[in-house]
Protein backbone atom coordinates (compact mmCIF):
# COMPACT_ATOMS: atom_id res chain seq x y z
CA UNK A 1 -72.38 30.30 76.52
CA UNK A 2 -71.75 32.19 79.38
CA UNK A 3 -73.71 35.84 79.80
CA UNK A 4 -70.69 37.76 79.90
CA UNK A 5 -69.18 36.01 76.65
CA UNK A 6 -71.83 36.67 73.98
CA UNK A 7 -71.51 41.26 74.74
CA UNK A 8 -67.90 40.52 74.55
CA UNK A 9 -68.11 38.43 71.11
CA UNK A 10 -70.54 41.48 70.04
CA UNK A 11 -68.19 44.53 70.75
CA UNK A 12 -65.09 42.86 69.08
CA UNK A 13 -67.16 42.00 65.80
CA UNK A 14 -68.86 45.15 65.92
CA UNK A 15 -65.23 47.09 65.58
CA UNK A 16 -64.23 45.40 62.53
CA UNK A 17 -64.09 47.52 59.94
CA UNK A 18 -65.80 45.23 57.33
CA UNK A 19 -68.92 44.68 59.98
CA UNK A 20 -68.75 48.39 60.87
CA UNK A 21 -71.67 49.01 58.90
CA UNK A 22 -74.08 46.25 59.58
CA UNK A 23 -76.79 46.46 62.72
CA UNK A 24 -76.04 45.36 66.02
CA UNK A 25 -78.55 42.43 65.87
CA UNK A 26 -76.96 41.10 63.04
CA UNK A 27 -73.34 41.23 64.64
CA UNK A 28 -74.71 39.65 68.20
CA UNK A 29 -76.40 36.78 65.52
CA UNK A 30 -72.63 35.95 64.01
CA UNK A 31 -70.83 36.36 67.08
CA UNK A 32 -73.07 33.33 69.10
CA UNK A 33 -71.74 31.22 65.85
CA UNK A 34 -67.85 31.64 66.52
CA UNK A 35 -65.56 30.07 68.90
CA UNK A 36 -62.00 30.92 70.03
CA UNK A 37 -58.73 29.50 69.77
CA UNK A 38 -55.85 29.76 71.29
CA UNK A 39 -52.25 29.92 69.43
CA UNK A 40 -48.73 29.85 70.98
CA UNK A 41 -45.71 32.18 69.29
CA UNK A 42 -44.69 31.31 66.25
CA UNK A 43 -47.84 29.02 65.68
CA UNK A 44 -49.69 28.90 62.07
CA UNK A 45 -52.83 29.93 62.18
CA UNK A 46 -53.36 29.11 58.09
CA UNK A 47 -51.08 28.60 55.42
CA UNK A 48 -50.67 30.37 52.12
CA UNK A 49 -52.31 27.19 49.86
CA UNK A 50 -54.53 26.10 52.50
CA UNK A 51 -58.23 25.62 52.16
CA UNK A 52 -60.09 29.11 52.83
CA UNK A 53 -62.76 28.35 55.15
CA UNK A 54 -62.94 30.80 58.11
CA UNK A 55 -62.29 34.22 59.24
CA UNK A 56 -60.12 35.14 62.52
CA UNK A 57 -60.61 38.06 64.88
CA UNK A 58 -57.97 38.72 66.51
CA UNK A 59 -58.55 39.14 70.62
CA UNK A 60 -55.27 39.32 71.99
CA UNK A 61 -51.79 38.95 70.72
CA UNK A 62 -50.46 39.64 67.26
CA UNK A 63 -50.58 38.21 63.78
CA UNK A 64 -47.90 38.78 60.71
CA UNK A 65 -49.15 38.21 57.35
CA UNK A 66 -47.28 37.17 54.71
CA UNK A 67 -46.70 35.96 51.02
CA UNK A 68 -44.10 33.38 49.82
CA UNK A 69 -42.44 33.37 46.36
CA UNK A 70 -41.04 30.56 44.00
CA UNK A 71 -37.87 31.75 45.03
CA UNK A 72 -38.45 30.72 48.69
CA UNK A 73 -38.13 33.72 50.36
CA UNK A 74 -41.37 35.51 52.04
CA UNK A 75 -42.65 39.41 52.40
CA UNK A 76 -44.61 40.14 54.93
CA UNK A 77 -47.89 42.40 53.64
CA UNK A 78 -48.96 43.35 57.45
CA UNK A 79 -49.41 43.09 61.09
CA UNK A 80 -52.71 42.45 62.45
CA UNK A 81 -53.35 43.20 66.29
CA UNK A 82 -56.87 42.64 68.40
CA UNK A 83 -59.85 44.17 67.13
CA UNK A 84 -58.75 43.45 63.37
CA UNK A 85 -58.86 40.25 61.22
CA UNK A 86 -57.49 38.13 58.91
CA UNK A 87 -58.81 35.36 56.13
CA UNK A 88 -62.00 37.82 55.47
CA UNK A 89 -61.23 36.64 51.86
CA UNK A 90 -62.42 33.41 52.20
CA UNK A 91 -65.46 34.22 53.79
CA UNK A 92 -66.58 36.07 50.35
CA UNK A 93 -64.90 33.37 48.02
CA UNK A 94 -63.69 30.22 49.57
CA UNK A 95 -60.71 30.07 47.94
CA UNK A 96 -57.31 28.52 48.83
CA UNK A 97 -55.52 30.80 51.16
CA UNK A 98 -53.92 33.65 49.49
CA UNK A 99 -51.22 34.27 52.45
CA UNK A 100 -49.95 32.48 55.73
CA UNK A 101 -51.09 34.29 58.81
CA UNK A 102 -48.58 33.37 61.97
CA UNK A 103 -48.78 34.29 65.70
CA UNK A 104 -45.72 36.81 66.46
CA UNK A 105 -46.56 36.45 70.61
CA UNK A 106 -49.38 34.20 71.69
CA UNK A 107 -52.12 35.00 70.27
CA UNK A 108 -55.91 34.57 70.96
CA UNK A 109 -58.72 34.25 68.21
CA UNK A 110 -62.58 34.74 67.48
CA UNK A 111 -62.69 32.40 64.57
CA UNK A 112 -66.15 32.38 62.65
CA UNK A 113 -66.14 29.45 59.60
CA UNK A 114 -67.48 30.08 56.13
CA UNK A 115 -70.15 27.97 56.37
CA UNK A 116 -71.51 29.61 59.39
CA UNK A 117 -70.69 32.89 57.57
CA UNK A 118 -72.67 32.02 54.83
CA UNK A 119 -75.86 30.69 56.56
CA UNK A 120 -75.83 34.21 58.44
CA UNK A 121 -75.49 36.18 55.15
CA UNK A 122 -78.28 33.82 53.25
CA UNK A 123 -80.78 35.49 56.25
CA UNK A 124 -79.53 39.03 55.96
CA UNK A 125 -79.73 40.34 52.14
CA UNK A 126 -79.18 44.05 53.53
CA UNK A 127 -75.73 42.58 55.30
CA UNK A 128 -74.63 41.69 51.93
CA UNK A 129 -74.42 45.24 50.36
CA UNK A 130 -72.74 46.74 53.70
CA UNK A 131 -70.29 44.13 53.10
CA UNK A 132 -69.63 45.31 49.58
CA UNK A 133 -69.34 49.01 50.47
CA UNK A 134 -67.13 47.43 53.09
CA UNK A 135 -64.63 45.89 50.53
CA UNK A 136 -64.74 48.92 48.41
CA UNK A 137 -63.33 50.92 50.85
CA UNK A 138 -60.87 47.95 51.08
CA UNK A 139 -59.90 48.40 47.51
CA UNK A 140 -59.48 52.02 47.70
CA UNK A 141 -56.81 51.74 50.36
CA UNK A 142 -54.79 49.42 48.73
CA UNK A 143 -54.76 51.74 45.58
CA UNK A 144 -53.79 54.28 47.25
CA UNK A 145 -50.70 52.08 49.33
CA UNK A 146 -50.05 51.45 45.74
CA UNK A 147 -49.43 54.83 44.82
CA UNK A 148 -46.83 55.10 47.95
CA UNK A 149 -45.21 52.43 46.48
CA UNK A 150 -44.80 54.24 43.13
CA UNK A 151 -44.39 57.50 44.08
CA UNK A 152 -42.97 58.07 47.68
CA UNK A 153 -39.37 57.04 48.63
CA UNK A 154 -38.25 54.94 51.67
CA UNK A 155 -38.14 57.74 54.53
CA UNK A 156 -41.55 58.60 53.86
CA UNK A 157 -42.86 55.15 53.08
CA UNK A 158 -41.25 53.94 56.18
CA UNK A 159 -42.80 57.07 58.30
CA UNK A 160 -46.28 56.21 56.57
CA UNK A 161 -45.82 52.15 57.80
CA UNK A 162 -44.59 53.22 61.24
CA UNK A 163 -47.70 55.33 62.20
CA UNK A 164 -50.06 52.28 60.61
CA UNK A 165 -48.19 49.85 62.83
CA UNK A 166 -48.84 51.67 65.77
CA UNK A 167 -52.41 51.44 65.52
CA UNK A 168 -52.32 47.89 65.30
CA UNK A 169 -49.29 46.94 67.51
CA UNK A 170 -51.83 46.18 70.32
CA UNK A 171 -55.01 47.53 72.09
CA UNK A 172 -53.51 49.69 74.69
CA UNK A 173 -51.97 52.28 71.88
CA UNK A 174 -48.88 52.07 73.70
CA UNK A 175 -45.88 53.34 71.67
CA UNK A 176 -44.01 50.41 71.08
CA UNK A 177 -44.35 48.47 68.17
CA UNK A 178 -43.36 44.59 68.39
CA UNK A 179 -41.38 44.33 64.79
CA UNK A 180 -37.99 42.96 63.82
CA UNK A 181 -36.20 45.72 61.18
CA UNK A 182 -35.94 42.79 58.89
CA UNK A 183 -40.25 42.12 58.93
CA UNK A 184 -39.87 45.85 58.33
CA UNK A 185 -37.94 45.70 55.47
CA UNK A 186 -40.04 42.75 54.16
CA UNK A 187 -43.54 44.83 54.50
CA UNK A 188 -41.48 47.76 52.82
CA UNK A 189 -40.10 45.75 49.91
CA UNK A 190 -36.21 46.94 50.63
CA UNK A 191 -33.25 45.64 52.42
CA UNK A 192 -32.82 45.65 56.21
CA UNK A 193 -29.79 48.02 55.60
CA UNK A 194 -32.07 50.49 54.10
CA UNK A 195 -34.09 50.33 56.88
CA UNK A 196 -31.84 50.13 59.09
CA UNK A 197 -30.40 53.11 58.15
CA UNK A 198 -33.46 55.67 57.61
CA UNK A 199 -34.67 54.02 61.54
CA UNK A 200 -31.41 55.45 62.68
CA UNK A 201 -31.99 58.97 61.09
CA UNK A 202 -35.76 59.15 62.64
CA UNK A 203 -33.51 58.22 66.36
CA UNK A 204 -31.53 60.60 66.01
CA UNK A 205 -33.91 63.16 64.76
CA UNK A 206 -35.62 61.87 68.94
CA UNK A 207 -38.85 60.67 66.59
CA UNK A 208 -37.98 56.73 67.39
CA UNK A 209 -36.07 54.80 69.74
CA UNK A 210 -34.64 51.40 68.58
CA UNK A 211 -35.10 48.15 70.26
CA UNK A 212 -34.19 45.08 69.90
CA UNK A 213 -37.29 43.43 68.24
CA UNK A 214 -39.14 46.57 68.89
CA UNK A 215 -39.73 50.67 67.80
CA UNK A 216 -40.81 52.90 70.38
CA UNK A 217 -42.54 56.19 68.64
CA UNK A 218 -41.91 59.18 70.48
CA UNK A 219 -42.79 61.86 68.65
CA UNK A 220 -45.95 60.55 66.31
CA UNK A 221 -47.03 64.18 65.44
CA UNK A 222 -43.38 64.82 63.69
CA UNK A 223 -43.51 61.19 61.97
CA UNK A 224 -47.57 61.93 60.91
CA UNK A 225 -46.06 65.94 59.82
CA UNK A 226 -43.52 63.93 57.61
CA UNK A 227 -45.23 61.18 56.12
């Protein structure tokens, strides 16, 4: 492995939030385990069903994530840009895949495989409880994006989801987020119209600009004073 690869490897694994906690040694040890992968637009990286047996950083690009129902149709639960992950789940459990992950724009990965994963942990009992204060903090956020669900309507859900996607749009922070208003509406559990229609308030209000395929923020502080 080239010198300049293995600090790289390090850095991105080391700003995951569910390594966050664990010593730099131990990250530079998993990161000389994983390899990357290359996917084009619109490529699978797993499917909801599939065998769970690795985890994917994500390096470049952009990932949706989403559930299917018996119905047919599909929600999408996020977006997941570079410096963020997806399939952690199966690292812990090994289960079949619980969602489909697919590349939005091409999209580069740091993919680490459970065996690996759990040869690493096996050496590193203090890793393991880091981890689990790791996915408790997990748990607690997706409470509490239940209790938006419940209790806030659309205009501030939608604010809430806007400022989130932001952050994970890409790694440059720039304002424009790379989502159709119907993925929107999926993540949001509504109909497009809905959307639609609060997206054209915030544009109005000079918060947002609409784009075809895209949302440029322009005022985050009013959409942050909002939500």
């Amino acid at each position: 492995m080239p010198d300049s690869v293995q600090p790289s490897r390090t850095r991105l694994l080391h700003d995951l939030p569910l390594l966050a906690r664990l010593p730099e040694a131990d990250i530079a040890a998993l990161a000389a385990r994983g390899r990357t992968r290359d996917y084009p637009a619109g490529g699978a990286i797993f499917r909801e069903g599939e065998p769970g047996d690795s985890l994917h950083v994500v390096i470049s690009g952009l990932i949706r994530v989403s559930v299917g129902a018996g119905s047919g149709d599909e929600a999408t639960v996020a977006h997941v840009g570079p410096g963020d992950c997806v399939g952690e789940l199966a690292l812990l459990d090994g289960r079949p895949r619980s969602a489909t992950a697919t590349a939005v724009e091409p999209t580069r990965t740091l993919v680490v495989d459970r065996r690996t994963f759990v040869a690493w942990l096996s050496e590193r009992p203090a890793a393991a409880l880091a981890l689990l204060e790791t996915i408790s903090l997990r748990l607690r956020r997706t409470d509490e994006a239940l209790a938006d669900f419940c209790f806030l309507d659309l205009p501030h859900r939608l604010a809430k989801r806007l400022l989130e996607l932001h952050g994970v749009s890409n790694g440059s922070r720039s304002p424009r987020i790379r989502i159709t208003q119907a993925a929107l509406a999926s993540m949001l559990v509504v109909s497009r119209e809905s959307v639609n229609k609060q997206l054209n308030r915030f544009a109005r209000d000079g918060w947002v600009t609409l784009g075809r395929g895209s949302i440029t923020i322009r005022d985050a502080h009013a959409l942050r004073t909002f939500a």
